[in-house]
PDB file of N, CA and C in Angstrom:
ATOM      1  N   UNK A   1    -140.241  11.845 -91.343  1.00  0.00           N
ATOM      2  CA  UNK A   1    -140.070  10.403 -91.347  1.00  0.00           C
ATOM      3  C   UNK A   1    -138.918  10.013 -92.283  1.00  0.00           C
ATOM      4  N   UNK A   2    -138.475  10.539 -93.262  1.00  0.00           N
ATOM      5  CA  UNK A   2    -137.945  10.368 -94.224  1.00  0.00           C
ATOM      6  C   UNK A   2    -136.510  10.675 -93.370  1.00  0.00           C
ATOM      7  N   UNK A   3    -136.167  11.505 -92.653  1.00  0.00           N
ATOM      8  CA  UNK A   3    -134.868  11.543 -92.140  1.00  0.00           C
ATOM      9  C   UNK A   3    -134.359  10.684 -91.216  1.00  0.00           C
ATOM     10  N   UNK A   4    -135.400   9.996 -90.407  1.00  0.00           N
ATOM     11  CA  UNK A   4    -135.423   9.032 -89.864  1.00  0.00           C
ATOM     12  C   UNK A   4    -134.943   7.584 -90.372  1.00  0.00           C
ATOM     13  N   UNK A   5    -135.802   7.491 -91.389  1.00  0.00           N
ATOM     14  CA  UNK A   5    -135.146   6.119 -91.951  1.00  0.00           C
ATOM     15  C   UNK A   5    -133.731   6.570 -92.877  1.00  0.00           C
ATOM     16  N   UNK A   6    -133.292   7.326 -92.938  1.00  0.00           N
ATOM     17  CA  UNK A   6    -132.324   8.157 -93.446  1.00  0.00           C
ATOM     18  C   UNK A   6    -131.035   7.789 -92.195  1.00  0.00           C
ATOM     19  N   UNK A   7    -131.459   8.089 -91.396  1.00  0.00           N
ATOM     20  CA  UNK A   7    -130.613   7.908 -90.132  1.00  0.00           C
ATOM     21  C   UNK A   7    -130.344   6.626 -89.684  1.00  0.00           C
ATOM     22  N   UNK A   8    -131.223   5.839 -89.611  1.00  0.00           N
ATOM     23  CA  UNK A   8    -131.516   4.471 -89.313  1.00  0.00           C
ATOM     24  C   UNK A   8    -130.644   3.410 -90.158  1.00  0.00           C
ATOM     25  N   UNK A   9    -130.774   3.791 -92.151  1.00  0.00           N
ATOM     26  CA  UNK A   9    -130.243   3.203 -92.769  1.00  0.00           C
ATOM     27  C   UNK A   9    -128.654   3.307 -92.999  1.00  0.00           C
ATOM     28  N   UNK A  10    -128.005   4.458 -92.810  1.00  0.00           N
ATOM     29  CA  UNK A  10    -126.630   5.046 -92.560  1.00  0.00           C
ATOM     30  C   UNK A  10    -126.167   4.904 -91.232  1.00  0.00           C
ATOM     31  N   UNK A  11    -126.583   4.120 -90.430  1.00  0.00           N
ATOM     32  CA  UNK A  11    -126.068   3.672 -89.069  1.00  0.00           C
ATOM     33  C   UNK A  11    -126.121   2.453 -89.721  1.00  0.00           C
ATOM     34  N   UNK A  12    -126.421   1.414 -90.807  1.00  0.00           N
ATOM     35  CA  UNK A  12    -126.259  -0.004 -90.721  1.00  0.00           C
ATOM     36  C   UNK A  12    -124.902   0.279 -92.059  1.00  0.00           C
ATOM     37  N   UNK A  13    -124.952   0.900 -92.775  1.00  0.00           N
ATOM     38  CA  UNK A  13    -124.514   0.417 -93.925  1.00  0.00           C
ATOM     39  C   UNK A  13    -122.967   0.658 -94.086  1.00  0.00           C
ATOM     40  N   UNK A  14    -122.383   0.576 -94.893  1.00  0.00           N
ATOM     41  CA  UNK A  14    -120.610   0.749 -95.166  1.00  0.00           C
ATOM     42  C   UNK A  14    -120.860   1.855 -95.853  1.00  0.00           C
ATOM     43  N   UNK A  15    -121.565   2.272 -96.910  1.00  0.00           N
ATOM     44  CA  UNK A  15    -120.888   3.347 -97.679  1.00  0.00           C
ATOM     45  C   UNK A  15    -122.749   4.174 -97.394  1.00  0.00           C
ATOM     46  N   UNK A  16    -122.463   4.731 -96.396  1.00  0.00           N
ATOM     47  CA  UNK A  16    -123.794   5.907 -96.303  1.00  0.00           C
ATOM     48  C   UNK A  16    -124.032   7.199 -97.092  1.00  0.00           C
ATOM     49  N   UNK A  17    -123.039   7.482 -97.967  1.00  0.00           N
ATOM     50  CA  UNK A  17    -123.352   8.696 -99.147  1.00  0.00           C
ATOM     51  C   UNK A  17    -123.933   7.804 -99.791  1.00  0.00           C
ATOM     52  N   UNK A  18    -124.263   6.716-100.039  1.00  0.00           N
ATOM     53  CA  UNK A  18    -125.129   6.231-101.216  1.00  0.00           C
ATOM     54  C   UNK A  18    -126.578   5.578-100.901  1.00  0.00           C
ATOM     55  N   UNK A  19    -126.956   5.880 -99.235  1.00  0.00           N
ATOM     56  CA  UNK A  19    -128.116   6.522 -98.947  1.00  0.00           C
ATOM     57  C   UNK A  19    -128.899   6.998 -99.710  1.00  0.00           C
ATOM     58  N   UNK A  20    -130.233   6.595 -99.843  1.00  0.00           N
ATOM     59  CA  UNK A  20    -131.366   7.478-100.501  1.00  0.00           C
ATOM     60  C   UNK A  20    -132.674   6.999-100.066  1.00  0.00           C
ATOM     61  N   UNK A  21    -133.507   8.689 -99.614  1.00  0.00           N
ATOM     62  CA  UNK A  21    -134.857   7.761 -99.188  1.00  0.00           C
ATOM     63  C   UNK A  21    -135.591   8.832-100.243  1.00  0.00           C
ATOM     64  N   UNK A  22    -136.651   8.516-101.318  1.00  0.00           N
ATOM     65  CA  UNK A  22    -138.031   9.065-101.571  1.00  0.00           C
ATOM     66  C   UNK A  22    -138.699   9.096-100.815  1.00  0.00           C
ATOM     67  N   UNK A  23    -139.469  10.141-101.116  1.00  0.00           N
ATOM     68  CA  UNK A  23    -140.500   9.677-100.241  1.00  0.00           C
ATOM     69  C   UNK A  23    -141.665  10.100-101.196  1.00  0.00           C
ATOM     70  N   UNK A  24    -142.818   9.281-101.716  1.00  0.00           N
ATOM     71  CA  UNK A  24    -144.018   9.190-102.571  1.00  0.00           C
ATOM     72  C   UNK A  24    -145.250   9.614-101.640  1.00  0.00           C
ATOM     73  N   UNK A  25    -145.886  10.653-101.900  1.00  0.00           N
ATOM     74  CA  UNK A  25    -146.825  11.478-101.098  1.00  0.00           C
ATOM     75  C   UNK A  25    -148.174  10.610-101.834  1.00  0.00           C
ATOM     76  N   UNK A  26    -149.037   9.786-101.083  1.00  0.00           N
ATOM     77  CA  UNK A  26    -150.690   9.125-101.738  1.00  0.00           C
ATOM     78  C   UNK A  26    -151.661   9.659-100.906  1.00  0.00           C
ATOM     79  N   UNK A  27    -153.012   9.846-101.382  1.00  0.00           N
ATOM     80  CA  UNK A  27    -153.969  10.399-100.008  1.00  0.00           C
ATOM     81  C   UNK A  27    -153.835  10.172 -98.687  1.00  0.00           C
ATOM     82  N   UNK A  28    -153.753   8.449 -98.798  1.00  0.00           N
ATOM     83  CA  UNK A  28    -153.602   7.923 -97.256  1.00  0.00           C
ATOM     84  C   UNK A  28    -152.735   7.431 -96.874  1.00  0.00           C
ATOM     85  N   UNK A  29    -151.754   7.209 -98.065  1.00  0.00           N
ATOM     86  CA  UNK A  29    -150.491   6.527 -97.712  1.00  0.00           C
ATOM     87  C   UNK A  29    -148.815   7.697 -98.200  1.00  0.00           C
ATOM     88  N   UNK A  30    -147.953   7.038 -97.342  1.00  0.00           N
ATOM     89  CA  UNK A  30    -146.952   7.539 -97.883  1.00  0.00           C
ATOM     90  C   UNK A  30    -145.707   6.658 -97.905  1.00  0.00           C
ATOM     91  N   UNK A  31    -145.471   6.189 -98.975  1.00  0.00           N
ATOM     92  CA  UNK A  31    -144.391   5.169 -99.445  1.00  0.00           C
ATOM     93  C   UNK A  31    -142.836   5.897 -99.460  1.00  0.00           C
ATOM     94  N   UNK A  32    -141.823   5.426 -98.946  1.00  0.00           N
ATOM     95  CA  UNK A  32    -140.776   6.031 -98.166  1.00  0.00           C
ATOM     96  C   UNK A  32    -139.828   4.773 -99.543  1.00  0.00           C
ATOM     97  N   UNK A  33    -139.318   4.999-100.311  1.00  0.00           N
ATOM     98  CA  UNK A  33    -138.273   3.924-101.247  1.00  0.00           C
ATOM     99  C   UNK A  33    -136.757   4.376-100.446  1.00  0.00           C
ATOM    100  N   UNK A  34    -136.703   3.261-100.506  1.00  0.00           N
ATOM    101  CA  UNK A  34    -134.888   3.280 -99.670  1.00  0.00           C
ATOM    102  C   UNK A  34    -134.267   2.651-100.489  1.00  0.00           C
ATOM    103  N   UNK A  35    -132.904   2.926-100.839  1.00  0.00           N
ATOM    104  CA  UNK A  35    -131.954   2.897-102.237  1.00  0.00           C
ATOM    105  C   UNK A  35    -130.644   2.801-101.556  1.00  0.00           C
ATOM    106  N   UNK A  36    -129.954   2.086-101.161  1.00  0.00           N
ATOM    107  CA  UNK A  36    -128.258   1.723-100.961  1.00  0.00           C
ATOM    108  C   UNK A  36    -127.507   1.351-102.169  1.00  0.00           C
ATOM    109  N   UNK A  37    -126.292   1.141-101.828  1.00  0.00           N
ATOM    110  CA  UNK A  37    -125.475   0.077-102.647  1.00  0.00           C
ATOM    111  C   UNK A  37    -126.136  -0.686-102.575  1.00  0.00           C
ATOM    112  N   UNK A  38    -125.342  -1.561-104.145  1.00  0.00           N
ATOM    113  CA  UNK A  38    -125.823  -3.183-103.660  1.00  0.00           C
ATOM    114  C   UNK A  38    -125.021  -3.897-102.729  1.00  0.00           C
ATOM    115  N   UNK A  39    -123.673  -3.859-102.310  1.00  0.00           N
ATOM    116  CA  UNK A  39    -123.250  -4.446-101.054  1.00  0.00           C
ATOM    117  C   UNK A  39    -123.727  -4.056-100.110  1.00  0.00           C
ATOM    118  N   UNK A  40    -124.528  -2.940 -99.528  1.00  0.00           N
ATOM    119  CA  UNK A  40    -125.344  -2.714 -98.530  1.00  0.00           C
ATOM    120  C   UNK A  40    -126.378  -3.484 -97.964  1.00  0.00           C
ATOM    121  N   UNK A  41    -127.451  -4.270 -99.068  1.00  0.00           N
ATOM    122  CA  UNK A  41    -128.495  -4.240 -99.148  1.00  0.00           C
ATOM    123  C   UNK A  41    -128.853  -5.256 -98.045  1.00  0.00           C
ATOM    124  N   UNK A  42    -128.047  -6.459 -98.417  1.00  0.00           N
ATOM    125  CA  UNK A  42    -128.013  -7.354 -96.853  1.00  0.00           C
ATOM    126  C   UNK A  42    -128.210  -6.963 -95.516  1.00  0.00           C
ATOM    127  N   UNK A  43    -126.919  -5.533 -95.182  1.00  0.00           N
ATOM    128  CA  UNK A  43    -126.725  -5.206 -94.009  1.00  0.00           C
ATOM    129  C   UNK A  43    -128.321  -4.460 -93.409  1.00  0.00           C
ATOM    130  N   UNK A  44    -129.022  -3.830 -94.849  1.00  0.00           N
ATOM    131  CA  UNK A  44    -130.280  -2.903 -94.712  1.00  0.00           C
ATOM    132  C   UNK A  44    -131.249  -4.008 -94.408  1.00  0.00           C
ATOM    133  N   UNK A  45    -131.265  -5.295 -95.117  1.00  0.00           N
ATOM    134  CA  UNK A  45    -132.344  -6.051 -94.890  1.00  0.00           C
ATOM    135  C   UNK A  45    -132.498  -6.802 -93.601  1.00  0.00           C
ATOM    136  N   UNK A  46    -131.104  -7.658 -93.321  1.00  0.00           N
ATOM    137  CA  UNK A  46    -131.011  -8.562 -91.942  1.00  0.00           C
ATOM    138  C   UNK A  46    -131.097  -9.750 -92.265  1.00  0.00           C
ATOM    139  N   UNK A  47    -130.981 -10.553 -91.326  1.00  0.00           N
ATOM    140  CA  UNK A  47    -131.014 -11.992 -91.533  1.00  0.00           C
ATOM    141  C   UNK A  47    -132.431 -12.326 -91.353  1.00  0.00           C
ATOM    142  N   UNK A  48    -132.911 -12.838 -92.346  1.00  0.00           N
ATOM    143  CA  UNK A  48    -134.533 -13.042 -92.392  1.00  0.00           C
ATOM    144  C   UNK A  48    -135.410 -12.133 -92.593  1.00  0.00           C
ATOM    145  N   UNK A  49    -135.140 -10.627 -92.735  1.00  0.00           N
ATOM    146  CA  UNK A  49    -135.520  -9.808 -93.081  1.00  0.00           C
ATOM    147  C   UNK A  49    -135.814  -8.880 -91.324  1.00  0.00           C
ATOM    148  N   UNK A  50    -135.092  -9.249 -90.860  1.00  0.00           N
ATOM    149  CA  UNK A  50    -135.264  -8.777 -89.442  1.00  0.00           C
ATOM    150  C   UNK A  50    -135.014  -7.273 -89.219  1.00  0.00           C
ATOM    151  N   UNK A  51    -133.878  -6.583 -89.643  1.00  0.00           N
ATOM    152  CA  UNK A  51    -133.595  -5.409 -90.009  1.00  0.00           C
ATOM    153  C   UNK A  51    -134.840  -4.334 -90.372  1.00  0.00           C
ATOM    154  N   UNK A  52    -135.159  -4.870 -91.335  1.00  0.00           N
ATOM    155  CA  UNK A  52    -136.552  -4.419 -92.621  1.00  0.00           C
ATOM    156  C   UNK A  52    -137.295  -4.047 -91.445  1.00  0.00           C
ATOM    157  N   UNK A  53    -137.541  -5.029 -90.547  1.00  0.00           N
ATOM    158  CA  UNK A  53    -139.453  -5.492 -89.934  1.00  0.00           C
ATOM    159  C   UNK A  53    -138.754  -4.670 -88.818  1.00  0.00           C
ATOM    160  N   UNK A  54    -137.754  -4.296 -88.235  1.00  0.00           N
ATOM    161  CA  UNK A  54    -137.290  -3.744 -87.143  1.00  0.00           C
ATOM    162  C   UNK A  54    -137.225  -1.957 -87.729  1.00  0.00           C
ATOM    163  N   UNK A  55    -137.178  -1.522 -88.831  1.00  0.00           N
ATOM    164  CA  UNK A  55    -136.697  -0.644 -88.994  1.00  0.00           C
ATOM    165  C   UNK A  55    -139.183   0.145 -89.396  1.00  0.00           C
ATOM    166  N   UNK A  56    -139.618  -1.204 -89.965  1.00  0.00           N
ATOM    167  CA  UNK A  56    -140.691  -0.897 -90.324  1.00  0.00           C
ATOM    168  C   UNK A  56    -141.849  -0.582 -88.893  1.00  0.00           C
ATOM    169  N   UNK A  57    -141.183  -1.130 -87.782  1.00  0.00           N
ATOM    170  CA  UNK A  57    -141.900  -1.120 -86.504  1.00  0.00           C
ATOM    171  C   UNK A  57    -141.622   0.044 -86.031  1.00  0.00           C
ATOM    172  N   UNK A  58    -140.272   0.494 -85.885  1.00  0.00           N
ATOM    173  CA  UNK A  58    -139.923   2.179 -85.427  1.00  0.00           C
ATOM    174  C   UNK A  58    -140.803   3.437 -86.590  1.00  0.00           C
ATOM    175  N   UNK A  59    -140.919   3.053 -87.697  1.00  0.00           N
ATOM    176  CA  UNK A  59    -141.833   4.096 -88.666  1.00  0.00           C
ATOM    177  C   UNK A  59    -143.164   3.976 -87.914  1.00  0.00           C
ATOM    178  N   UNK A  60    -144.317   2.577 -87.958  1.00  0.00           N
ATOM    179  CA  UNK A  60    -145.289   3.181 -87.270  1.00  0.00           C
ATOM    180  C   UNK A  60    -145.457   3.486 -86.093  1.00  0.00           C
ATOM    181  N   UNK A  61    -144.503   3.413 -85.199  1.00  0.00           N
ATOM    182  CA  UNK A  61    -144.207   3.725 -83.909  1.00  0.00           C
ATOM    183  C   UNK A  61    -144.054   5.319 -83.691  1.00  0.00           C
ATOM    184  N   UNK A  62    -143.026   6.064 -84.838  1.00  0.00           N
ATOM    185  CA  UNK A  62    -143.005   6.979 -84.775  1.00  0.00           C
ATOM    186  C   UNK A  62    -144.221   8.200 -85.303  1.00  0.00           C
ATOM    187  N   UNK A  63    -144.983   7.360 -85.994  1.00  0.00           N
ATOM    188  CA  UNK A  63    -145.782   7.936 -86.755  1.00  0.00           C
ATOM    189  C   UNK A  63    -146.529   8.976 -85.872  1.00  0.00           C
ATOM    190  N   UNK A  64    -146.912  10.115 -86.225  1.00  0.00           N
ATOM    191  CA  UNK A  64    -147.926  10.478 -85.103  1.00  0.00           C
ATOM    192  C   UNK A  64    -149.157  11.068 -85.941  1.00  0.00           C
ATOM    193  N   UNK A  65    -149.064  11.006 -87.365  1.00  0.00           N
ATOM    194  CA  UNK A  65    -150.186  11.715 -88.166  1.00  0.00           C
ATOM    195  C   UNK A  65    -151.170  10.265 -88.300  1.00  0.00           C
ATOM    196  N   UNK A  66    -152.047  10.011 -87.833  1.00  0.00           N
ATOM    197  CA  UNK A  66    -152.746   8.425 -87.587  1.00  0.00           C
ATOM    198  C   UNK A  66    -153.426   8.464 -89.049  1.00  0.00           C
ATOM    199  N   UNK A  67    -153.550   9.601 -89.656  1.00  0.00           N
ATOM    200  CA  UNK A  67    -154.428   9.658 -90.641  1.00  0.00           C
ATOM    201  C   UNK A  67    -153.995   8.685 -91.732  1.00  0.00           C
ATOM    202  N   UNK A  68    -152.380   8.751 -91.815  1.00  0.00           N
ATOM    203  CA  UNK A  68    -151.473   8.325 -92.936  1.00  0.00           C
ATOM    204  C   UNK A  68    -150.781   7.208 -92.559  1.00  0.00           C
ATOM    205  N   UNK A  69    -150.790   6.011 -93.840  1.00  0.00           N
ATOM    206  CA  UNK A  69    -150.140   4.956 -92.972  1.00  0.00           C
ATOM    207  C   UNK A  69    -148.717   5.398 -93.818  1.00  0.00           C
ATOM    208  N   UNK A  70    -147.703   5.061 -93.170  1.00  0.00           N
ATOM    209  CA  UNK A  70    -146.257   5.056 -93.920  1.00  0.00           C
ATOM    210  C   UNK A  70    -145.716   3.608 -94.010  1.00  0.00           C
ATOM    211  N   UNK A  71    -145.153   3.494 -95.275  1.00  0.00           N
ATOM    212  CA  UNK A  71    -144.943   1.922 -95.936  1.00  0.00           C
ATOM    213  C   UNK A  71    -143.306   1.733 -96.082  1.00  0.00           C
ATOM    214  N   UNK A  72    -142.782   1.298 -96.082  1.00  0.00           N
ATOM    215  CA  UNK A  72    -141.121   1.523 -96.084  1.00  0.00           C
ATOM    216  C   UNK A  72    -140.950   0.248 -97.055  1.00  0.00           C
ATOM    217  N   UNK A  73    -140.145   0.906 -98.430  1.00  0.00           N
ATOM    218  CA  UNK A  73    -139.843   0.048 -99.375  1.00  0.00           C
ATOM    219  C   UNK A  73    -138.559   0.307 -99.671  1.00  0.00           C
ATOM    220  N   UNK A  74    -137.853  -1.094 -99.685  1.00  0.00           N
ATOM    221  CA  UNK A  74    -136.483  -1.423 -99.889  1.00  0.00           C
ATOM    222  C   UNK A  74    -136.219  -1.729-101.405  1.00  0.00           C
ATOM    223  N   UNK A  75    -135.617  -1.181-102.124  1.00  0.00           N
ATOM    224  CA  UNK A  75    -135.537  -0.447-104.004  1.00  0.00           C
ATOM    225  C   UNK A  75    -133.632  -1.535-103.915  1.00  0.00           C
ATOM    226  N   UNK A  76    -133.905  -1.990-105.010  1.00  0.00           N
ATOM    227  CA  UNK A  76    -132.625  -2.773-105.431  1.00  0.00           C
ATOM    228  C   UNK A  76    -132.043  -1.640-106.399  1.00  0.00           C
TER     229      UNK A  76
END
């Protein structure tokens, strides 16, 4: 999952070496922190946050371990 939003976020942004996803392992959850530039951060978020909620719908979409929810957090 982590390469995914990896992929996802370096197709929106200007400077994609400064890409970064964590990813935080919890029993049931797994929190994914995404880290750009700060001139990026717009292009990562969207207008209204549309980007975010578009990029957060393809994670549980892709998900296939049902056990684990995955959370996608956008890190200033």
């Amino acid at each position: 999952m982590k390469e995914l939003v990896e992929a996802m976020a370096r197709a929106m942004v200007e400077r994609p070496e400064e890409v970064q996803v964590n990813e935080i392992d919890g029993a049931k959850t797994v929190v994914l922190e995404l880290r750009v530039a700060p001139e990026d951060l717009g292009r990562v978020i969207g207008k209204e946050g549309s980007r975010a909620k578009a990029m957060r719908t393809i994670i549980n979409a892709a998900n296939k371990d049902r056990e684990r929810r995955y959370i996608l957090e956008i890190v200033e």
